[in-house]
C-alpha atoms as a PDB file:
ATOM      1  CA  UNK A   1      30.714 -18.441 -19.692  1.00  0.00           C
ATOM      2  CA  UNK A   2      32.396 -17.294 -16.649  1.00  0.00           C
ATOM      3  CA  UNK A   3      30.965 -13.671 -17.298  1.00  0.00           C
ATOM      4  CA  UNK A   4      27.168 -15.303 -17.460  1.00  0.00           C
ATOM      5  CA  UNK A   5      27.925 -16.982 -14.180  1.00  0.00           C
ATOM      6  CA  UNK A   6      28.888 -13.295 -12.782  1.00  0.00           C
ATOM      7  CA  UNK A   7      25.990 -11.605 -13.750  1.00  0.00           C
ATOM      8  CA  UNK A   8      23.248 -14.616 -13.019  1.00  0.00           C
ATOM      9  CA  UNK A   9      25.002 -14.760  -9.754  1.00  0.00           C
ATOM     10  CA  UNK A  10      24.499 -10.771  -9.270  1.00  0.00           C
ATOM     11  CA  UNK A  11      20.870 -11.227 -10.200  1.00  0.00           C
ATOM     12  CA  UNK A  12      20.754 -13.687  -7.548  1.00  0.00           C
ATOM     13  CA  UNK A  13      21.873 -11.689  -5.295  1.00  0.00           C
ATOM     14  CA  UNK A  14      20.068  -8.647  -5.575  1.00  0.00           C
ATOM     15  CA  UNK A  15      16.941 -10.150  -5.948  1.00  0.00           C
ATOM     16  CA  UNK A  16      15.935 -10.152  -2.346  1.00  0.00           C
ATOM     17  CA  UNK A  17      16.762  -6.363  -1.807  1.00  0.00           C
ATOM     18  CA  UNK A  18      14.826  -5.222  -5.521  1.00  0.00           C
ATOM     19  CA  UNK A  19      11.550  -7.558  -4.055  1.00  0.00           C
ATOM     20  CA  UNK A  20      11.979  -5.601  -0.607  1.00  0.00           C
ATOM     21  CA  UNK A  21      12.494  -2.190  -2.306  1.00  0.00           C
ATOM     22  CA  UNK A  22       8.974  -3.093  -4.527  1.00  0.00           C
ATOM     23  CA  UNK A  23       7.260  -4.136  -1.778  1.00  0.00           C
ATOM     24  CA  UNK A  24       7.742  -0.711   0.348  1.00  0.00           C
ATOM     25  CA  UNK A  25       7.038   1.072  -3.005  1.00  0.00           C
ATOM     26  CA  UNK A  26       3.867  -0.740  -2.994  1.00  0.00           C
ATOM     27  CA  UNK A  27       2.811  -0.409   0.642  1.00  0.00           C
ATOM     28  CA  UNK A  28       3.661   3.883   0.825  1.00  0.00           C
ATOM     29  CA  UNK A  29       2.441   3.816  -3.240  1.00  0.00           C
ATOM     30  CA  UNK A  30       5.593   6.292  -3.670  1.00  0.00           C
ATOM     31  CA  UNK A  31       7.673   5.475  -7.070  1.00  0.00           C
ATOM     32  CA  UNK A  32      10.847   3.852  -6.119  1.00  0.00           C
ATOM     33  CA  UNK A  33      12.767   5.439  -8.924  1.00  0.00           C
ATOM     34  CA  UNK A  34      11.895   5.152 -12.998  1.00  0.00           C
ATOM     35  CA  UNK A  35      15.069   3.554 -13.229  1.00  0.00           C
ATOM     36  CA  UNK A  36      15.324   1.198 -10.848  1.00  0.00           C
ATOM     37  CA  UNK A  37      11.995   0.286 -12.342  1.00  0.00           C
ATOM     38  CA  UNK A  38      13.692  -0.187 -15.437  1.00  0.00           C
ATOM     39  CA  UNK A  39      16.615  -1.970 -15.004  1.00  0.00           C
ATOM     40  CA  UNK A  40      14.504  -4.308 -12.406  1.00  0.00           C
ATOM     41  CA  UNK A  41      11.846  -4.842 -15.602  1.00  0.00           C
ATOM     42  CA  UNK A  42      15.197  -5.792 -17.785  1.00  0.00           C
ATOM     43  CA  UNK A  43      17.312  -7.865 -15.358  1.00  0.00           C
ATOM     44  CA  UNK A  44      14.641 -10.070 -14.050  1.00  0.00           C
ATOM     45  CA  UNK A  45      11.063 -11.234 -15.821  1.00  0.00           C
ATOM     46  CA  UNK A  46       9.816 -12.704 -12.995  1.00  0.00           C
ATOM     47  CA  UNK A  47       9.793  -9.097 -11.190  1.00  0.00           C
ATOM     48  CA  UNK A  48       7.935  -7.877 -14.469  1.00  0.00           C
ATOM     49  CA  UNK A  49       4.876  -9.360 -12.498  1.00  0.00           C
ATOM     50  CA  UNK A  50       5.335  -7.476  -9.275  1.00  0.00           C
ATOM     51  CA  UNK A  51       6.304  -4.387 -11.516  1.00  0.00           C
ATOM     52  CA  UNK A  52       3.037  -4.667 -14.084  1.00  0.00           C
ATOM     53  CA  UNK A  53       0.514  -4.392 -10.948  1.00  0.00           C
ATOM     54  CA  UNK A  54       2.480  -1.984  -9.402  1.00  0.00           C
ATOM     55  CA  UNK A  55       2.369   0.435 -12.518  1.00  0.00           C
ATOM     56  CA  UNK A  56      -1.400  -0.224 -12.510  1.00  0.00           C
ATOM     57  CA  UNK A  57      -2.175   0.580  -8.916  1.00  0.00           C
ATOM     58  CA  UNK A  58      -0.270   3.676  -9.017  1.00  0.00           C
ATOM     59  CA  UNK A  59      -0.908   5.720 -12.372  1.00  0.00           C
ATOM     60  CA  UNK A  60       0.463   8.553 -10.557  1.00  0.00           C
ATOM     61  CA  UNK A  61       3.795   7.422 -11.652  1.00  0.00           C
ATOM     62  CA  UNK A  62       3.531   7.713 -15.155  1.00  0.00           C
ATOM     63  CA  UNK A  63       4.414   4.730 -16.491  1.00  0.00           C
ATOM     64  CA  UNK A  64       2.437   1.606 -18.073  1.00  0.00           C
ATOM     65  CA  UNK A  65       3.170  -1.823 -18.812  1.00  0.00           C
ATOM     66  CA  UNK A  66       2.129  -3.406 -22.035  1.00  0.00           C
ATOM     67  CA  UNK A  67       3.094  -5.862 -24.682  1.00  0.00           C
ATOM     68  CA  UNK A  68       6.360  -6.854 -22.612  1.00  0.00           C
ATOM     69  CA  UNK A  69       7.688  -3.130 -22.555  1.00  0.00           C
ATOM     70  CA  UNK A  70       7.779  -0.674 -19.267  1.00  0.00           C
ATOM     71  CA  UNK A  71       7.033   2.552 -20.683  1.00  0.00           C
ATOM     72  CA  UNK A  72       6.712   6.419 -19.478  1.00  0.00           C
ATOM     73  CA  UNK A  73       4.149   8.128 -20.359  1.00  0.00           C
ATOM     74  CA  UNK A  74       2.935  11.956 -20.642  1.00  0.00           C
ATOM     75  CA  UNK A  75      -0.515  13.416 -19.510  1.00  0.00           C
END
């Protein structure tokens, strides 16, 4: 239990700077890193929102969202 606490608490914690860090990626459109993308999509499904119409308005970065999994993809 105490180990949930821990790593909810983390989240919680975090979660202001990952929402900052999207929110630049989204305003210069450059990729803020595949896996900060990634851990970001697993730690925390209300970013999977932000992350989702991110992936869509920039294709360039080669990855797509769909049926609940953040994927890369080749050309």
């Amino acid at each position: 239990m105490t180990l949930q606490v821990g790593v909810i608490a983390a989240r919680t914690e975090s979660k202001p700077w990952r929402i900052q860090k999207l929110k630049m990626a989204e305003q210069w459109r450059e990729n803020p890193g595949d896996n900060f993308l990634m851990e970001c999509w697993a730690d925390d499904p209300a970013l999977r929102i932000v992350i989702k119409k991110l992936v869509t308005k920039c294709p360039h970065w080669g990855l797509v969202a769909a049926d609940g999994v953040l994927v890369k993809w080749d050309e």
